[in-house]
PDB file of N, CA and C in Angstrom:
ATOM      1  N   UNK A   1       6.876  23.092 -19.639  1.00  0.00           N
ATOM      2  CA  UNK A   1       6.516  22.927 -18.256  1.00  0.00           C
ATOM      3  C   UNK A   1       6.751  21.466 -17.872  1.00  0.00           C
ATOM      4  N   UNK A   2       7.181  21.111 -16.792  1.00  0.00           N
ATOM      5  CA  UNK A   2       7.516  19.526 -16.492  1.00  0.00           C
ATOM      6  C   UNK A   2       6.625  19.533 -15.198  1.00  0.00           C
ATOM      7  N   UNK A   3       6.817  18.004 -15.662  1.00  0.00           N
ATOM      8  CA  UNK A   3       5.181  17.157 -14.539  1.00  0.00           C
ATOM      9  C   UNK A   3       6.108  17.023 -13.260  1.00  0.00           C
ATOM     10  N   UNK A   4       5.138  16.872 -12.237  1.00  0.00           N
ATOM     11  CA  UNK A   4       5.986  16.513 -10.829  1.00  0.00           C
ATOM     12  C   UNK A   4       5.551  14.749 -10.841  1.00  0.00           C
ATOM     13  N   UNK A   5       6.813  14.665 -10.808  1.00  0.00           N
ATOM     14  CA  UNK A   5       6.456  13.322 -10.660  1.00  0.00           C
ATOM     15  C   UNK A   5       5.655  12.358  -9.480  1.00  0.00           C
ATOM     16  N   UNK A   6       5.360  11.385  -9.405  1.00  0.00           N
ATOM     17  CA  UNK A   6       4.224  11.019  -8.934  1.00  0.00           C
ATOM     18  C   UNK A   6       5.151  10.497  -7.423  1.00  0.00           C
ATOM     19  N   UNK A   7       4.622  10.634  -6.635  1.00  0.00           N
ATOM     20  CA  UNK A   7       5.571  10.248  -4.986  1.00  0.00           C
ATOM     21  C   UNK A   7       4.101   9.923  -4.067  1.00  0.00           C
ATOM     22  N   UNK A   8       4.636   9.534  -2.789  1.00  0.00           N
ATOM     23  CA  UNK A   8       3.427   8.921  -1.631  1.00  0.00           C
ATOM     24  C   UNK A   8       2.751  10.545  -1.233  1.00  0.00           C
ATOM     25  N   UNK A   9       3.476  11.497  -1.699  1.00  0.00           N
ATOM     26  CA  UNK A   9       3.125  12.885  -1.151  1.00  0.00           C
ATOM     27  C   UNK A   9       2.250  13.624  -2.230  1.00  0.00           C
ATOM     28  N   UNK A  10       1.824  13.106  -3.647  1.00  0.00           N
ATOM     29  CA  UNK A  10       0.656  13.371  -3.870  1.00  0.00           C
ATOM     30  C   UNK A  10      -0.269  12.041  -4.917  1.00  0.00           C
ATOM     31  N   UNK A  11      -0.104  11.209  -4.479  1.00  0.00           N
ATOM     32  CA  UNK A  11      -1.005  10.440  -4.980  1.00  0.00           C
ATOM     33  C   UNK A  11      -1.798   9.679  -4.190  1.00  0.00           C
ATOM     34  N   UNK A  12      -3.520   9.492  -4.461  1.00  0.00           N
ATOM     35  CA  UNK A  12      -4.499   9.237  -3.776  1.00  0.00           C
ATOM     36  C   UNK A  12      -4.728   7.726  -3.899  1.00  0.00           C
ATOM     37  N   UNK A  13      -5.319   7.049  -2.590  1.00  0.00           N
ATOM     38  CA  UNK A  13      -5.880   6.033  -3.081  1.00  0.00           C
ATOM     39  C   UNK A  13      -7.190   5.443  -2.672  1.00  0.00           C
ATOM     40  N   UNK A  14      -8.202   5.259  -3.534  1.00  0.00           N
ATOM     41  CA  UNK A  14      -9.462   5.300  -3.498  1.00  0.00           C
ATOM     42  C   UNK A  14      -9.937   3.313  -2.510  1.00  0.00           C
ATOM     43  N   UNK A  15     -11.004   4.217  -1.599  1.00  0.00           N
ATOM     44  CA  UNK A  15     -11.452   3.594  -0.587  1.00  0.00           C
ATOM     45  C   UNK A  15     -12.082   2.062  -1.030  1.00  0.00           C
ATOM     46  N   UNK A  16     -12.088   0.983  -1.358  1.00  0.00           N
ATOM     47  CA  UNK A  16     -13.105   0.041  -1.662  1.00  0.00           C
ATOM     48  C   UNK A  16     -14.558  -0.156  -1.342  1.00  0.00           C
ATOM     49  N   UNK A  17     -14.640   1.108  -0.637  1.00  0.00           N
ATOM     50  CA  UNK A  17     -15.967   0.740   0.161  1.00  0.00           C
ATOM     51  C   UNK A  17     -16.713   1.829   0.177  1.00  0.00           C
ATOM     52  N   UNK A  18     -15.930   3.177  -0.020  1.00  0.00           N
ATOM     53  CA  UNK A  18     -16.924   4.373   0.682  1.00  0.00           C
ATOM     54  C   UNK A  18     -16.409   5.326  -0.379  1.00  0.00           C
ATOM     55  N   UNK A  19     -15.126   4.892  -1.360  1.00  0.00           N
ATOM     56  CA  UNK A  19     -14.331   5.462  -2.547  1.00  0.00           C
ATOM     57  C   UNK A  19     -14.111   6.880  -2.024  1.00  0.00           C
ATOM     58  N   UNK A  20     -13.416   6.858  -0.503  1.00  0.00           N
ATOM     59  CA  UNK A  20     -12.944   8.185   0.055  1.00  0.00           C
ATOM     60  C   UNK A  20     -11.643   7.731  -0.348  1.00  0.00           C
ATOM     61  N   UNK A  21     -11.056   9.258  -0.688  1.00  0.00           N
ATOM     62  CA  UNK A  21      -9.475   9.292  -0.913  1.00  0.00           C
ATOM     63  C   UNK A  21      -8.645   8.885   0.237  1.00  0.00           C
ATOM     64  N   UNK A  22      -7.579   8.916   0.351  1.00  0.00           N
ATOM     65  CA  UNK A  22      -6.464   8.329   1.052  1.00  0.00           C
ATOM     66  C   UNK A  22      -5.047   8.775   0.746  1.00  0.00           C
ATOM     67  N   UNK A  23      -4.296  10.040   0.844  1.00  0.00           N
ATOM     68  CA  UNK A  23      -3.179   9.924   0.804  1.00  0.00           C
ATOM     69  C   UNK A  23      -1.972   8.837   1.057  1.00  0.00           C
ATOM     70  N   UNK A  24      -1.494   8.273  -0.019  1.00  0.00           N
ATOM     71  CA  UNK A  24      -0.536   7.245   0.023  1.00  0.00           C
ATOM     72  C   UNK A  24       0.190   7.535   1.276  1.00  0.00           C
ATOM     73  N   UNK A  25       0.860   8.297   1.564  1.00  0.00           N
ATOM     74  CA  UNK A  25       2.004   8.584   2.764  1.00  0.00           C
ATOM     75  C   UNK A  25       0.743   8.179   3.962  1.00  0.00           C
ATOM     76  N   UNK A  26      -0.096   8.651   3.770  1.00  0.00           N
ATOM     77  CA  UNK A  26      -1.144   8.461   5.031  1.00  0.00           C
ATOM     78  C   UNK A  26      -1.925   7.331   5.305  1.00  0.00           C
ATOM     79  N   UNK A  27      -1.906   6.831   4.155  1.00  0.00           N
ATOM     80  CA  UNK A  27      -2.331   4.978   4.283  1.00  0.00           C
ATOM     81  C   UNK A  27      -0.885   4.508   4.786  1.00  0.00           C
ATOM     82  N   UNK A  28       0.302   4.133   4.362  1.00  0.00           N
ATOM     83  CA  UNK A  28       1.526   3.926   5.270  1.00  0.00           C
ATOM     84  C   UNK A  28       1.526   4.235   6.234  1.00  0.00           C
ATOM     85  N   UNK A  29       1.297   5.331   6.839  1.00  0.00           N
ATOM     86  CA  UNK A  29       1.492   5.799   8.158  1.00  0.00           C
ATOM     87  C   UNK A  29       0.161   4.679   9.050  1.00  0.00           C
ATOM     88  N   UNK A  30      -1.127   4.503   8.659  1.00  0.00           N
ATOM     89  CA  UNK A  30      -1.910   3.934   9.475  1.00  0.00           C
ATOM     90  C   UNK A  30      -2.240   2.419   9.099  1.00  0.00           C
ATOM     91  N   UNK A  31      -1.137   1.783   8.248  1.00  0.00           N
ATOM     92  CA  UNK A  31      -0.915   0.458   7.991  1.00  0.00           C
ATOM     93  C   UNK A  31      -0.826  -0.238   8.821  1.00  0.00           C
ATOM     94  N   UNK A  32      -1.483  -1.134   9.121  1.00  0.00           N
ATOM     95  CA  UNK A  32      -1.574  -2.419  10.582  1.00  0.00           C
ATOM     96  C   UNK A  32      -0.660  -3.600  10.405  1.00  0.00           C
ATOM     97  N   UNK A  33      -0.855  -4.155   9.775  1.00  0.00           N
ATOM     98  CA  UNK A  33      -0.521  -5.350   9.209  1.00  0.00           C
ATOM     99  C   UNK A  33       0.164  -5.870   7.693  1.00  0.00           C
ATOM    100  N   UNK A  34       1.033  -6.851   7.457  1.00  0.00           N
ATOM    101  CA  UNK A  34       1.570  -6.795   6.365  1.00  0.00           C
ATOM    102  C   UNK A  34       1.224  -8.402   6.053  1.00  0.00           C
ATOM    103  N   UNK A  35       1.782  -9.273   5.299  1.00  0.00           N
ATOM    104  CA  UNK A  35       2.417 -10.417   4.694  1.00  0.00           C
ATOM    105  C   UNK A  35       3.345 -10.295   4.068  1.00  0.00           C
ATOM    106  N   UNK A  36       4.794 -10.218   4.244  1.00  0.00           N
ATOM    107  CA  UNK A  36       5.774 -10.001   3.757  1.00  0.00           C
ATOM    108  C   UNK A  36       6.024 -11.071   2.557  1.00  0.00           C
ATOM    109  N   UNK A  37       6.008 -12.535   2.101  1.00  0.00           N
ATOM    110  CA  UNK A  37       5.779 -13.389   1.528  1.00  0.00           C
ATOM    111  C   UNK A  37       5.019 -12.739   0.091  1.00  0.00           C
ATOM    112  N   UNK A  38       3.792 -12.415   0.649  1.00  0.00           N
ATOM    113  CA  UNK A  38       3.334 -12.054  -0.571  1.00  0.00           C
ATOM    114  C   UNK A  38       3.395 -10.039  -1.073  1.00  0.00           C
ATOM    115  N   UNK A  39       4.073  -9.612  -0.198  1.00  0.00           N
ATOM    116  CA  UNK A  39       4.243  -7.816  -0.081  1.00  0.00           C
ATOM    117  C   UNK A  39       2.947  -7.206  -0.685  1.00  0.00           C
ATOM    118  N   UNK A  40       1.855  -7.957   0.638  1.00  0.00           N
ATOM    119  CA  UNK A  40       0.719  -7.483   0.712  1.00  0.00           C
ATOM    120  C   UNK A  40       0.432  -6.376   2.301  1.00  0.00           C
ATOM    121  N   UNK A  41      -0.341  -5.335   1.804  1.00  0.00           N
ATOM    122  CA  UNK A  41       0.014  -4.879   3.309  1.00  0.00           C
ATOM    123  C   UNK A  41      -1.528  -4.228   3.510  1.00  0.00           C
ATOM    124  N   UNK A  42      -2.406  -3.846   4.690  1.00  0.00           N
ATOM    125  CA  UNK A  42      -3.874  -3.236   5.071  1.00  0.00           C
ATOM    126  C   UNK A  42      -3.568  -2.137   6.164  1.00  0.00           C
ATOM    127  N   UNK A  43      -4.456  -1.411   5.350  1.00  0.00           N
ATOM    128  CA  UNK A  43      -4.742   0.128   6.268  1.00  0.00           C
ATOM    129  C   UNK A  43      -6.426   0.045   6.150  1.00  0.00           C
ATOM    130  N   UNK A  44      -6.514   0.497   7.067  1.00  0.00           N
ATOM    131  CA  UNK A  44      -8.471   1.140   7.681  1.00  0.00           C
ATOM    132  C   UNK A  44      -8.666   2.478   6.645  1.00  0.00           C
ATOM    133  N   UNK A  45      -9.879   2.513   6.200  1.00  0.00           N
ATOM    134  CA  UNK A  45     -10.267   4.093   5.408  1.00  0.00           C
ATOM    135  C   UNK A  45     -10.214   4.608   6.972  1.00  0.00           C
ATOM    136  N   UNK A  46      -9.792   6.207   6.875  1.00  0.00           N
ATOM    137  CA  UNK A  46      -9.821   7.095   7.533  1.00  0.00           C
ATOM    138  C   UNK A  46     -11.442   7.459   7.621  1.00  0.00           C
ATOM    139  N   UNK A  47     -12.309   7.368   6.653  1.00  0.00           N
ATOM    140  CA  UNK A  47     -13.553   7.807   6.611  1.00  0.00           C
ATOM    141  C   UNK A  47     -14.516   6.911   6.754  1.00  0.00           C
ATOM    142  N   UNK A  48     -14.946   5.137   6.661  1.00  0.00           N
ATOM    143  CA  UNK A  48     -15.711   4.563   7.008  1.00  0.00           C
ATOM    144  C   UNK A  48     -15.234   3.192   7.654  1.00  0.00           C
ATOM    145  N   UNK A  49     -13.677   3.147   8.140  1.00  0.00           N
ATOM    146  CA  UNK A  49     -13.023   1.867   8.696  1.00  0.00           C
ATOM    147  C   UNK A  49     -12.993   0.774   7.683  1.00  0.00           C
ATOM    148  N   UNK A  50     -13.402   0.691   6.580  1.00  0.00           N
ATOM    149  CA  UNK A  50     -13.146  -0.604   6.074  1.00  0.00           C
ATOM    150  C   UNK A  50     -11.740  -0.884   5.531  1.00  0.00           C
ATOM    151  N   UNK A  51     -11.200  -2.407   5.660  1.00  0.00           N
ATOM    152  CA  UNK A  51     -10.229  -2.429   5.578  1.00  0.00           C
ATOM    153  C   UNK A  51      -9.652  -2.802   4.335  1.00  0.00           C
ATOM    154  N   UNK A  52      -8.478  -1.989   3.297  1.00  0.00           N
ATOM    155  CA  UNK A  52      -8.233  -2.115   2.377  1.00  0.00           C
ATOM    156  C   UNK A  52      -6.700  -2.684   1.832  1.00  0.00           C
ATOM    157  N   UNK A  53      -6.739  -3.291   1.364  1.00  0.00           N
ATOM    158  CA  UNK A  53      -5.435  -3.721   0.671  1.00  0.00           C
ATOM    159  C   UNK A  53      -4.500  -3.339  -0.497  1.00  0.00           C
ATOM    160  N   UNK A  54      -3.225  -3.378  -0.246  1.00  0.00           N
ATOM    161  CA  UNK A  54      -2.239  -2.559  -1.302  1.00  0.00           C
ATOM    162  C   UNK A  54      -0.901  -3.757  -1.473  1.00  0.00           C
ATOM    163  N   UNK A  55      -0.685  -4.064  -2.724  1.00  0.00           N
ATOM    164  CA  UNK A  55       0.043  -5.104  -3.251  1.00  0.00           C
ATOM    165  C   UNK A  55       1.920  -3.918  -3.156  1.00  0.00           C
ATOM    166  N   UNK A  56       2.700  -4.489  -2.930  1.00  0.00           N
ATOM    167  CA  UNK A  56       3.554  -3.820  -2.944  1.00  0.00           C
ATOM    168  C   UNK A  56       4.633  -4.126  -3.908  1.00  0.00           C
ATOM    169  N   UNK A  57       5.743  -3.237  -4.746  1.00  0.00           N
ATOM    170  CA  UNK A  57       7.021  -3.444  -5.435  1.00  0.00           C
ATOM    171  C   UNK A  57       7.501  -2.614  -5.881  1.00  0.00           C
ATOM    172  N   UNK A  58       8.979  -2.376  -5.942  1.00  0.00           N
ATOM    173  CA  UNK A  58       9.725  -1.270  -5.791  1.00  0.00           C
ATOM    174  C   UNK A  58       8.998  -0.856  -7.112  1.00  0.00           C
ATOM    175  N   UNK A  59       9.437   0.936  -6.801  1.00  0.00           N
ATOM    176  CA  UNK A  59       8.997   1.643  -8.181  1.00  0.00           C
ATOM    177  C   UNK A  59       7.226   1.806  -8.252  1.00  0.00           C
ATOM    178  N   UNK A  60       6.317   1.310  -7.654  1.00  0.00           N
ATOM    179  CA  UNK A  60       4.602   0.910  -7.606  1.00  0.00           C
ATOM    180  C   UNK A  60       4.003  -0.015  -6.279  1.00  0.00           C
ATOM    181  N   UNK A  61       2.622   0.853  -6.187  1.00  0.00           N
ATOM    182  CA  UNK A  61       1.628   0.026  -5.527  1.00  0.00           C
ATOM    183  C   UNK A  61       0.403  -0.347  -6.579  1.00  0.00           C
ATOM    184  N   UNK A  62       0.134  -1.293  -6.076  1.00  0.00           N
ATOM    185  CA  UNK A  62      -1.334  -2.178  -6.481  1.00  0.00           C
ATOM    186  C   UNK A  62      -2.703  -2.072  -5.834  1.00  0.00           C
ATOM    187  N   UNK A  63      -3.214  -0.939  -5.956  1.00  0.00           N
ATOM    188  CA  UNK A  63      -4.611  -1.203  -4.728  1.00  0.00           C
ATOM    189  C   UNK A  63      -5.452  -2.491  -5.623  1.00  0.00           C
ATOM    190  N   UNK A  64      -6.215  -3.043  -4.362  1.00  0.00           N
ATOM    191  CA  UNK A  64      -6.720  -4.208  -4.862  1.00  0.00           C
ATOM    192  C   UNK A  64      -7.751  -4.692  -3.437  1.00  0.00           C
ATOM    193  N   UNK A  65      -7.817  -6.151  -3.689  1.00  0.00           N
ATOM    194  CA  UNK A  65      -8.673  -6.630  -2.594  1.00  0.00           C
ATOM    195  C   UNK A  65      -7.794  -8.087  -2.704  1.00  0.00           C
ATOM    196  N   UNK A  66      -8.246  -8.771  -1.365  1.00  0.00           N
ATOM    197  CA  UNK A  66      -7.839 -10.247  -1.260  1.00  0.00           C
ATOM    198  C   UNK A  66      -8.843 -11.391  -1.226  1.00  0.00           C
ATOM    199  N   UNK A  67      -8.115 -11.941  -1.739  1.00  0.00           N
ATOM    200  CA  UNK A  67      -9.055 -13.328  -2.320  1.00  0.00           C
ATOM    201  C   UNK A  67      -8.433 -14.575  -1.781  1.00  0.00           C
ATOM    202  N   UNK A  68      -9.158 -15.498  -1.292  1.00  0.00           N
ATOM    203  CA  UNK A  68      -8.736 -16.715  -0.869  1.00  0.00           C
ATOM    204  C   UNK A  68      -8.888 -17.877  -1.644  1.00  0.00           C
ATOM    205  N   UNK A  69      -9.604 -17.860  -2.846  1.00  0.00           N
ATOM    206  CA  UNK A  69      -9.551 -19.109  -3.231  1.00  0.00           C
ATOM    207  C   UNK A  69      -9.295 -19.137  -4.912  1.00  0.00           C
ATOM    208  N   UNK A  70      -8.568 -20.155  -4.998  1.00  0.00           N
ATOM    209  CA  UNK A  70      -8.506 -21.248  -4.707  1.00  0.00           C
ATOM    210  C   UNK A  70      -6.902 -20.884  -3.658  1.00  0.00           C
ATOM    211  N   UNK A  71      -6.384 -20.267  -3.498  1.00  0.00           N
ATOM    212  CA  UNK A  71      -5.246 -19.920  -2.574  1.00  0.00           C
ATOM    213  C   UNK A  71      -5.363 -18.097  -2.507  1.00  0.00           C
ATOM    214  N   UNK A  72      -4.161 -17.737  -1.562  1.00  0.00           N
ATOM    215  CA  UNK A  72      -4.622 -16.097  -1.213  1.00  0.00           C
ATOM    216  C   UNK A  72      -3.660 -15.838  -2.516  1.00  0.00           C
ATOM    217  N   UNK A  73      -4.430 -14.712  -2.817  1.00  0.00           N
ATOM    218  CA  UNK A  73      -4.412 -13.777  -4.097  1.00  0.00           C
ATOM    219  C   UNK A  73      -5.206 -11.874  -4.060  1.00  0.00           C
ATOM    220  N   UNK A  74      -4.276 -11.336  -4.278  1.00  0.00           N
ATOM    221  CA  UNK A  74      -4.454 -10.237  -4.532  1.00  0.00           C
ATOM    222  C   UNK A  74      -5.308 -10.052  -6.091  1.00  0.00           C
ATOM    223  N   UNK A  75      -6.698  -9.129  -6.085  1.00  0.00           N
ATOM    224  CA  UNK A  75      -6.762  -8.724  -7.294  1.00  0.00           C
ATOM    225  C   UNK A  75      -6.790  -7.741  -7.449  1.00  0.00           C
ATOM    226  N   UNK A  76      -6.138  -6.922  -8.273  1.00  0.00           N
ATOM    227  CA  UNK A  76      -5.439  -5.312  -8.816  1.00  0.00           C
ATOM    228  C   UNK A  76      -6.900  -5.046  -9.319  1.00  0.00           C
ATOM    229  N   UNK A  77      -7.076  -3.507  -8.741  1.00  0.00           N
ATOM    230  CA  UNK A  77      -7.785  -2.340  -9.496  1.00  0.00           C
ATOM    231  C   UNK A  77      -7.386  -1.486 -10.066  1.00  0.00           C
ATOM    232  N   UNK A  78      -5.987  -1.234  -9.683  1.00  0.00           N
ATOM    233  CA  UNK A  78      -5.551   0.037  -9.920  1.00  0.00           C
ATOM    234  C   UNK A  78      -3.609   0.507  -9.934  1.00  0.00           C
ATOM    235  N   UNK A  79      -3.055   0.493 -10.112  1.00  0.00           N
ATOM    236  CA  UNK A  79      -1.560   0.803 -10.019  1.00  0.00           C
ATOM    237  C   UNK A  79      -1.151   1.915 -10.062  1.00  0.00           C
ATOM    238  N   UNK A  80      -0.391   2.233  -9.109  1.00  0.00           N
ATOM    239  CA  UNK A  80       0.186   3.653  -9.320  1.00  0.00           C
ATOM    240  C   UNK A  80       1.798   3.640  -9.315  1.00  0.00           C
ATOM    241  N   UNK A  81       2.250   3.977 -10.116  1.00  0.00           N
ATOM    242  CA  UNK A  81       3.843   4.529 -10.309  1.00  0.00           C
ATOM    243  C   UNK A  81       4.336   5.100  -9.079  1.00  0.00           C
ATOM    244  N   UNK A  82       5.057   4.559  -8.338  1.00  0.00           N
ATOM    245  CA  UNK A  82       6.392   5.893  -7.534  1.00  0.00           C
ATOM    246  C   UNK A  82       7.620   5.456  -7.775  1.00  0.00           C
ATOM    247  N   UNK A  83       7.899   6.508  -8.545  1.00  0.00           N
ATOM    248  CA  UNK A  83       9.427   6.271  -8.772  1.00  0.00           C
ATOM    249  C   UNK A  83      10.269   6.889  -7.820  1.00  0.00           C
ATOM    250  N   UNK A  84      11.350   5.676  -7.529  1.00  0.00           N
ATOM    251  CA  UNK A  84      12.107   5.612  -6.083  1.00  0.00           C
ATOM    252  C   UNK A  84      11.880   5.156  -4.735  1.00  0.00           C
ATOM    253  N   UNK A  85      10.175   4.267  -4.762  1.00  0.00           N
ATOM    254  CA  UNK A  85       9.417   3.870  -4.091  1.00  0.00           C
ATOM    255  C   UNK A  85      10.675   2.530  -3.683  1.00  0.00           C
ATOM    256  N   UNK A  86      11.290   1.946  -2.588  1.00  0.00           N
ATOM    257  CA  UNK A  86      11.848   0.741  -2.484  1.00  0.00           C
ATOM    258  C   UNK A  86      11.054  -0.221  -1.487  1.00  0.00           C
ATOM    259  N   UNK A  87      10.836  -1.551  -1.086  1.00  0.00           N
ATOM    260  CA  UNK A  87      10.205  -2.102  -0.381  1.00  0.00           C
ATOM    261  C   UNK A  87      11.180  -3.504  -0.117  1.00  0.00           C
ATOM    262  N   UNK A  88      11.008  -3.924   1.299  1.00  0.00           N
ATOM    263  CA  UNK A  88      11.869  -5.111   1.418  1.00  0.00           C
ATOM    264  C   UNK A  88      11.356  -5.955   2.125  1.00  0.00           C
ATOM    265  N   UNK A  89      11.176  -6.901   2.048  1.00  0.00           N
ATOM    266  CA  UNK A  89      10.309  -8.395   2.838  1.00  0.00           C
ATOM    267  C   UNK A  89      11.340  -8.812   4.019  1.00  0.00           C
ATOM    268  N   UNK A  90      11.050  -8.192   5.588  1.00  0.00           N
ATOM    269  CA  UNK A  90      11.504  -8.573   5.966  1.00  0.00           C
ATOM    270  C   UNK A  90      10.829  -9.760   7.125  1.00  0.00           C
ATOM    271  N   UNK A  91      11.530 -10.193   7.901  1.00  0.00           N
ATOM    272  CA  UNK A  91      11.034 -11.664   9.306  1.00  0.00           C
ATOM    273  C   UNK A  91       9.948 -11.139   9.483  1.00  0.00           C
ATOM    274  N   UNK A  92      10.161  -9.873  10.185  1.00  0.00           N
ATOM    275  CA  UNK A  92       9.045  -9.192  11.258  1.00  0.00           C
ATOM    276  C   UNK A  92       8.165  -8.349  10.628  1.00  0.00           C
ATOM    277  N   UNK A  93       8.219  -8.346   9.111  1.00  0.00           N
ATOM    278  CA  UNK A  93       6.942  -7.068   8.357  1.00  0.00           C
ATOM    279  C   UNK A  93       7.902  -6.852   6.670  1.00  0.00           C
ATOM    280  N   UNK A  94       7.351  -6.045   6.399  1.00  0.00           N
ATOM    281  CA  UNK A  94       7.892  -4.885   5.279  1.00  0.00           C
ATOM    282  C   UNK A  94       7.983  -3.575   5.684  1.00  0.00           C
ATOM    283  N   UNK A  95       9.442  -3.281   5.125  1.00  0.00           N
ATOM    284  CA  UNK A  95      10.308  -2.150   4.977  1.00  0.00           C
ATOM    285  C   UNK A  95       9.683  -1.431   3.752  1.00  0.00           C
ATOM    286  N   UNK A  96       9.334  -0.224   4.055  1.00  0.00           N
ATOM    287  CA  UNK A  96       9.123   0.549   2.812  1.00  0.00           C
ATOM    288  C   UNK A  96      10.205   2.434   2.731  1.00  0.00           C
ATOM    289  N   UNK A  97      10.637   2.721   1.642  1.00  0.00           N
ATOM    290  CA  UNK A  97      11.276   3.831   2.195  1.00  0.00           C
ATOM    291  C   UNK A  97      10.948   4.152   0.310  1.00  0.00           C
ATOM    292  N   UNK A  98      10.880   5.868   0.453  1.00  0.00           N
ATOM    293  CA  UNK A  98      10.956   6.661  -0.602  1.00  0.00           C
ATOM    294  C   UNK A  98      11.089   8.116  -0.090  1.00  0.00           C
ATOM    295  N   UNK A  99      11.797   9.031  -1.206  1.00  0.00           N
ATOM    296  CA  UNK A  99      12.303  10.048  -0.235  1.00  0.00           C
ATOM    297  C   UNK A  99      12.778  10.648   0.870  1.00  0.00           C
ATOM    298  N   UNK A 100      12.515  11.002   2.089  1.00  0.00           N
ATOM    299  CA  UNK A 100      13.299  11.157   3.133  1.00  0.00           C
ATOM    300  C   UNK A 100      12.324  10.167   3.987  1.00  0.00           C
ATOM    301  N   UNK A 101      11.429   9.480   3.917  1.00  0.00           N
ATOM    302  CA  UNK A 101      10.358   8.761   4.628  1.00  0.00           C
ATOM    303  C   UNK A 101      10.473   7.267   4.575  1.00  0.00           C
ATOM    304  N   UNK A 102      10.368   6.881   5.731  1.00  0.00           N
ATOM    305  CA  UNK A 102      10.118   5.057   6.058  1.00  0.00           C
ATOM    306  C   UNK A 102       9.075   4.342   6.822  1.00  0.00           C
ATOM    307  N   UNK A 103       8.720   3.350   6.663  1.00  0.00           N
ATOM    308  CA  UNK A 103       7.952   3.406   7.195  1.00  0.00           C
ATOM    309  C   UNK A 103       8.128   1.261   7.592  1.00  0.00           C
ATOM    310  N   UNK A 104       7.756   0.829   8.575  1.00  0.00           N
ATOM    311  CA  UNK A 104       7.773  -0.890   9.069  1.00  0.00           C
ATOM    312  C   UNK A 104       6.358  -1.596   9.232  1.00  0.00           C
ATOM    313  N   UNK A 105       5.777  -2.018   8.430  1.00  0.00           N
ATOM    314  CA  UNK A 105       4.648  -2.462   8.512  1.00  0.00           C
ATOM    315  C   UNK A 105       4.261  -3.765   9.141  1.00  0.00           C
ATOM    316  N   UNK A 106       4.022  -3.896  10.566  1.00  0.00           N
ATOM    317  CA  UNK A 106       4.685  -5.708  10.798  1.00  0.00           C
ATOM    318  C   UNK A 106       3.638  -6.411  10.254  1.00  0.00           C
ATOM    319  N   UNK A 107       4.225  -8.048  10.419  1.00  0.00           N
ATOM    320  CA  UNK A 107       3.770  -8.676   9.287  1.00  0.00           C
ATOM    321  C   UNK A 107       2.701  -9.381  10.469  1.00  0.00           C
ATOM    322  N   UNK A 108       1.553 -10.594  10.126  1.00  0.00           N
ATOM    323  CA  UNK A 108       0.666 -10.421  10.634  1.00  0.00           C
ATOM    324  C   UNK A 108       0.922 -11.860  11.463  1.00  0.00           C
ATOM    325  N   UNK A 109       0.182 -11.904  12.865  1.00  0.00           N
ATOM    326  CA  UNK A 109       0.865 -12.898  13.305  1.00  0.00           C
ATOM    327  C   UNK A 109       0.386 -14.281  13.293  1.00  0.00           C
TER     328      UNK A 109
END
């Protein structure tokens, strides 16, 4: 029997605050804001608004939180594999595309 491999269409990602799930494709879709520099990007929980952070790079995401000191820094909780996941730092945000789906996250101003 073979595994389905892991894509934004079934892997979850847990809330920092209220540890409600989050469909990956569905955190992209309600992504606000990015930092392209550091291919950091924030979506709102669907279930208690708090706002959460996801480290980005082709092939994986990083859920995590942000930290400012002694400079901004992401710290990882968690990583998830998507293979075929691509991401690109662009002027105006990050480019993300995997499977037939894309998505422009602008960057913050």
């Amino acid at each position: 029997m073979s595994q389905i491999p892991n894509s934004v269409l079934n892997q979850y990602l847990g809330c920092t605050d209220c540890m409600g799930s989050t469909l990956v494709s569905d955190a992209l879709d309600i992504a606000f804001k990015s930092w392209p520099q550091q291919m950091w990007i924030a979506y709102r929980c669907p279930t208690c608004d708090t706002v959460n952070h996801i480290a980005l790079k082709s092939n994986s995401i990083t859920q995590g939180y942000l930290d400012g000191a002694p400079g901004p820094c992401h710290i990882p909780t968690r990583t998830i594999d998507i293979p075929k996941l691509t991401v690109a730092s662009k002027s105006d945000g990050i480019g993300i595309k995997t499977l037939n789906l894309s998505w422009n996250i602008p960057a913050t101003p």
